[in-house]
Protein backbone atom coordinates (compact mmCIF):
# COMPACT_ATOMS: atom_id res chain seq x y z
CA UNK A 1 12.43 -21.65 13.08
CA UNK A 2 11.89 -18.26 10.88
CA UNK A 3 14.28 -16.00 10.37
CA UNK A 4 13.04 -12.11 10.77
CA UNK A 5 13.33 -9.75 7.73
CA UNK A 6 12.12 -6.57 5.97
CA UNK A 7 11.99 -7.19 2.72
CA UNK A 8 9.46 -5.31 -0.01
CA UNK A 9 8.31 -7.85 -2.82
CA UNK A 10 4.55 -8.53 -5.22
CA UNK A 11 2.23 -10.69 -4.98
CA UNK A 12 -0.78 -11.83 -6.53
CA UNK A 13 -3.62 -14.89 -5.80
CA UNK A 14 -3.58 -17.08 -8.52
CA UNK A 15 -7.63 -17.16 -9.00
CA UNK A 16 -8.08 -12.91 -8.29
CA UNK A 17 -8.61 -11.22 -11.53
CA UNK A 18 -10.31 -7.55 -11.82
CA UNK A 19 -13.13 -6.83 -14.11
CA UNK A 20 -10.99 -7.12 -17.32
CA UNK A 21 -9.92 -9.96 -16.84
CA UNK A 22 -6.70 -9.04 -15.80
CA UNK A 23 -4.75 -10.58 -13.04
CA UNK A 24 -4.13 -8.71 -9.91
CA UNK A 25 -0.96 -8.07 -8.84
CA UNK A 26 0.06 -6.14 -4.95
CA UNK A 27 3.21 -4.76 -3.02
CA UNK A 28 4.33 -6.38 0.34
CA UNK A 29 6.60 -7.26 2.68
CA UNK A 30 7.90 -10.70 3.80
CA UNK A 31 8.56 -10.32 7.32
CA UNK A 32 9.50 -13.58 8.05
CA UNK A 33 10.68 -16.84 6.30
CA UNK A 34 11.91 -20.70 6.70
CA UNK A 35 12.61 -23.36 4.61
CA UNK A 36 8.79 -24.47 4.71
CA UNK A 37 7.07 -20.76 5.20
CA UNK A 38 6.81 -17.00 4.89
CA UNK A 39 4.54 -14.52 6.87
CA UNK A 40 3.68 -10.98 4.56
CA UNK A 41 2.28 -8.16 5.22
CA UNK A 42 -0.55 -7.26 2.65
CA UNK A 43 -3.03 -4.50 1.56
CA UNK A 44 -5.61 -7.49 0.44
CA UNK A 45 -5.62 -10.86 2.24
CA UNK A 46 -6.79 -13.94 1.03
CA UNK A 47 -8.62 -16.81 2.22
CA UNK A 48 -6.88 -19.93 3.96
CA UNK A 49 -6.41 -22.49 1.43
CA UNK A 50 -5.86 -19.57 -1.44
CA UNK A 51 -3.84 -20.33 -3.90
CA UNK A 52 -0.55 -17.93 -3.80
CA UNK A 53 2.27 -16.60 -5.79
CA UNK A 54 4.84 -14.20 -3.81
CA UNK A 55 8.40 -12.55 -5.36
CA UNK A 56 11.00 -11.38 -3.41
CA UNK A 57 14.75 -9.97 -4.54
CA UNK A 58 17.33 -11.94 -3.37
CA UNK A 59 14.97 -15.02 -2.86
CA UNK A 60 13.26 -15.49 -6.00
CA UNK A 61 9.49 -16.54 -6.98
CA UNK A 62 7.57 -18.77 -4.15
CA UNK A 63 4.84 -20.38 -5.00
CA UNK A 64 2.45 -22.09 -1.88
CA UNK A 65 -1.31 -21.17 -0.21
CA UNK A 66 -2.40 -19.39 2.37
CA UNK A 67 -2.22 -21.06 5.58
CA UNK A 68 -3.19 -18.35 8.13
CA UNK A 69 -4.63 -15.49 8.54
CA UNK A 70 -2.51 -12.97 10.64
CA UNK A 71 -3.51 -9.07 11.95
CA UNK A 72 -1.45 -7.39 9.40
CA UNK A 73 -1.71 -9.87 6.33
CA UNK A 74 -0.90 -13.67 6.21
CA UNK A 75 1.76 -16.64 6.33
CA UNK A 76 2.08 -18.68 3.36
CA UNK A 77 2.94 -22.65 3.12
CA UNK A 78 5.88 -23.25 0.38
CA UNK A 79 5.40 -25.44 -1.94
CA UNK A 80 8.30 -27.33 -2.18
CA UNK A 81 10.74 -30.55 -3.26
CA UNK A 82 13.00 -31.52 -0.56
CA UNK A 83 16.10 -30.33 -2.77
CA UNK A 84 14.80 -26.66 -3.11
CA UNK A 85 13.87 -26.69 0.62
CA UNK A 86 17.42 -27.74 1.31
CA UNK A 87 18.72 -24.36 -1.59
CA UNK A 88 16.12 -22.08 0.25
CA UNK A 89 17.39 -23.14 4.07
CA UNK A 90 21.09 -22.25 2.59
CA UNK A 91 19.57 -18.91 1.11
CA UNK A 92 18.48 -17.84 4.44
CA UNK A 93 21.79 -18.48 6.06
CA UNK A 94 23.66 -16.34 3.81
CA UNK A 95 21.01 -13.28 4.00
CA UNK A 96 21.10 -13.53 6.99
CA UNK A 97 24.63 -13.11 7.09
CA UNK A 98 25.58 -10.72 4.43
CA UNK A 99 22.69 -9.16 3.56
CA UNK A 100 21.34 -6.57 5.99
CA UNK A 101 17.44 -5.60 5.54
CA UNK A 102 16.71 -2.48 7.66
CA UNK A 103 13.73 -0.15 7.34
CA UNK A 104 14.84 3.44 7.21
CA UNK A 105 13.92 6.12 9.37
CA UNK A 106 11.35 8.46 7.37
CA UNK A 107 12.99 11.70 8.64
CA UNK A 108 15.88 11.18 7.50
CA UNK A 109 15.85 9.99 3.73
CA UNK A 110 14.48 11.55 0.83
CA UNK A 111 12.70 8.19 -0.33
CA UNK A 112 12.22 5.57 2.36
CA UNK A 113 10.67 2.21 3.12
CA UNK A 114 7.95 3.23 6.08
CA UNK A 115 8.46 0.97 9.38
CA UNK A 116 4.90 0.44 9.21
CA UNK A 117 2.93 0.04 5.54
CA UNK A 118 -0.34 -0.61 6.24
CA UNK A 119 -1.65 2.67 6.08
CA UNK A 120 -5.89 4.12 4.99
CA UNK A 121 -6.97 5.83 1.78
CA UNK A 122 -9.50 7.97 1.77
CA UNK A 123 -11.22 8.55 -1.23
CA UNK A 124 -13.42 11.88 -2.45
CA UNK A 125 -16.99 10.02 -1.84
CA UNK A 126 -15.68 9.18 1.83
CA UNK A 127 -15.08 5.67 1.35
CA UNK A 128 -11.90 4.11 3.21
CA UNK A 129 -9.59 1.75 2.01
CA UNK A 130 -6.66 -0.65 3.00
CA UNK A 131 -3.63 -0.07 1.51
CA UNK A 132 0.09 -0.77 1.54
CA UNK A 133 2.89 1.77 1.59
CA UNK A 134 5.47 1.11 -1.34
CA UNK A 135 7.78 4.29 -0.45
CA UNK A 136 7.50 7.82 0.73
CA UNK A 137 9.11 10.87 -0.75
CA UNK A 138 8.61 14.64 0.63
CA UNK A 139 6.78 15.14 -2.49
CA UNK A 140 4.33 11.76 -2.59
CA UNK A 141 4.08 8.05 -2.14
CA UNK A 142 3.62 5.02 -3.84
CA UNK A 143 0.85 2.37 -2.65
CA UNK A 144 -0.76 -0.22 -3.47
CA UNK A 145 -4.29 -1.36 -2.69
CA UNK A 146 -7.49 -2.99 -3.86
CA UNK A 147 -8.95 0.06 -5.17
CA UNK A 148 -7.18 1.33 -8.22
CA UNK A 149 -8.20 5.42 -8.18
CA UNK A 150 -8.13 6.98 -11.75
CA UNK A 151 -5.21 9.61 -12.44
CA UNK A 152 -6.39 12.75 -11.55
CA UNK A 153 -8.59 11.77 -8.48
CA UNK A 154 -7.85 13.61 -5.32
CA UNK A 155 -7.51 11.91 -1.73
CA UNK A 156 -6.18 11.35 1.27
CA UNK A 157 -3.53 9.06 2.91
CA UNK A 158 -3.80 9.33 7.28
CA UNK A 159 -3.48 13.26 6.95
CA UNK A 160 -2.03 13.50 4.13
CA UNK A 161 -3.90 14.91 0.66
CA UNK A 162 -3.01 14.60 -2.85
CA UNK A 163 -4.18 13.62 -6.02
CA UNK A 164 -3.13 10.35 -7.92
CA UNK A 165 -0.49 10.90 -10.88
CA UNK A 166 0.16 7.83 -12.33
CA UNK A 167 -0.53 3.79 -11.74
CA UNK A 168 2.25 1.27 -11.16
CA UNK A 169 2.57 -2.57 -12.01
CA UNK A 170 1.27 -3.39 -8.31
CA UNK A 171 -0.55 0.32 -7.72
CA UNK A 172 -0.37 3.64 -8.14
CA UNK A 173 1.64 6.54 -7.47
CA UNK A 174 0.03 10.30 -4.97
CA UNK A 175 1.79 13.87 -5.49
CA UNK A 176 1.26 15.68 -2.01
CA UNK A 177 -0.55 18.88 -2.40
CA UNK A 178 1.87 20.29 -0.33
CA UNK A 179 4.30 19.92 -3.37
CA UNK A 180 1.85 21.22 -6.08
CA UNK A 181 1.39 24.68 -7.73
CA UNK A 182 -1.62 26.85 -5.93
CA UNK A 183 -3.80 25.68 -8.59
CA UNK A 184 -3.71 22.02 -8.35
CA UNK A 185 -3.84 22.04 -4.66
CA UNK A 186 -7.32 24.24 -5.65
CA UNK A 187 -8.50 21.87 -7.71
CA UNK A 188 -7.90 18.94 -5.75
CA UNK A 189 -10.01 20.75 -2.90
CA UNK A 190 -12.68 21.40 -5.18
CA UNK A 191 -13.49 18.48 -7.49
CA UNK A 192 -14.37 16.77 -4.16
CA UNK A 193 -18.21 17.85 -3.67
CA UNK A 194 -19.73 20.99 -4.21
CA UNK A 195 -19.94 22.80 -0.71
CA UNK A 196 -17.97 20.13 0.83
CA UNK A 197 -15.25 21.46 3.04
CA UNK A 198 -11.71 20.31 3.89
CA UNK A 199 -9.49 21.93 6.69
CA UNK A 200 -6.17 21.91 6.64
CA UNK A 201 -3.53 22.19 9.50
CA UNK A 202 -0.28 24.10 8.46
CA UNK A 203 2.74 26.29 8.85
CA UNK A 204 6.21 27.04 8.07
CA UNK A 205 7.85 23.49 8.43
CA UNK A 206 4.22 21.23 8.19
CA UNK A 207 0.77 20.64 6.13
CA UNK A 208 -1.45 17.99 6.89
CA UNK A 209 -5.34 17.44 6.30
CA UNK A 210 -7.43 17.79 9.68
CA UNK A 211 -10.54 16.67 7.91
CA UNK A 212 -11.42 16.15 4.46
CA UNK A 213 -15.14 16.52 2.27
CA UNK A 214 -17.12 17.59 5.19
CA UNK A 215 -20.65 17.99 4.46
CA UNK A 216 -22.16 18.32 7.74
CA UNK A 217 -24.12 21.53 6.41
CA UNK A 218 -25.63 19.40 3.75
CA UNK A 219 -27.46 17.11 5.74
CA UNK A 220 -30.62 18.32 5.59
CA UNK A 221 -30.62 18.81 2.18
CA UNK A 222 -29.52 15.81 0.23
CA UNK A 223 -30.10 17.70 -3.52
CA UNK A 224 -27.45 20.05 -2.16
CA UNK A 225 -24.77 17.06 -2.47
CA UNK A 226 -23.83 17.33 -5.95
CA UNK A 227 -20.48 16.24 -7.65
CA UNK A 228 -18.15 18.03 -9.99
């Protein structure tokens, strides 16, 4: 039987490297866990059979495969003796008891764990991408994600634009334009496409993005679509 938590940890597939050479390494969450599995929720999945690594505090380092594919990530097989099965099952117990995981409520703290961290990016070319909610701030958020976005590019996360300030062990951090001086929330407008436009919903207490490098005016003309 699993026991239900919310608990943030890394992972990485043991055979996933990116063009360097360089292993790749994601934020998650471990929603669930017994002494013989643990189901995550993930911004890249991984094929049944993969070969896993997964760290959690208070738990330590598992090491296992992929051994099903679920709607918001996967569950992982533990790999195992009989006497570390036995340490884990007594782990659980005692989290379980003493430890109490709870997502926060996002209106009420200044940096909080999101109830729900699967979340879109939407990059200047249009493109859309999967990605996993570290934290949230008023002022930006930390993801992680497949795509790794040079600093500087501008984008958007749900409704939310910004441009990416600086890259973390397992992905990279977004300062909300909200948050920025008039001429970075200019720029990151207008290093999108040239003639592209973005519209933006706001007053005193709210900004968010209503839709973001339009070109619907540039259809006919596909010399007009140009870059910056």
């Amino acid at each position: 039987m699993s026991t239900i938590l919310n608990v943030n940890g890394r992972y990485f597939f043991k055979n996933y490297f990116d063009n360097r050479g360089k292993r790749r390494e994601f934020s998650c969450r471990m929603v669930a866990i017994s002494a013989t599995s643990l189901s995550l929720i993930v911004p890249v999945n991984g094929r049944v059979g993969a070969p896993v690594c997964a760290e959690f505090q208070d738990f330590g380092k598992f090491e296992g495969t992929v051994q099903e594919l679920l709607p918001q990530g996967f569950s992982m097989q533990i790999e195992a003796t009989d006497e570390e099965r036995e340490k884990l099952t007594a782990k659980i117990a005692w989290c379980q008891k003493y430890v109490r995981y709870e997502v926060q409520d996002l209106r009420k703290h200044r940096r909080v764990i999101p109830r729900e961290p699967i979340a879109t990016v939407i990059l200047a070319d249009g493109s859309k991408h999967r990605c996993f909610v570290i934290d949230v701030s008023a002022s930006g958020i930390a993801i992680s994600a497949e795509v790794i976005p040079e600093i500087g590019t501008p984008l958007a996360i749900g409704k939310l634009v910004g441009r990416v300030v600086r890259h973390l062990p397992s992905g990279f951090a977004v300062h909300f334009a909200l948050q920025s001086p008039a001429k970075s929330f200019l720029d990151v407008n207008w290093r999108v496409r040239n003639g592209s436009v973005s519209e933006f919903v706001f007053d005193r207490e709210r900004f968010t993005l209503d839709s973001f490098n339009g070109i619907p005016h540039l259809v006919e003309d596909a010399a007009m679509r140009t870059w910056r």
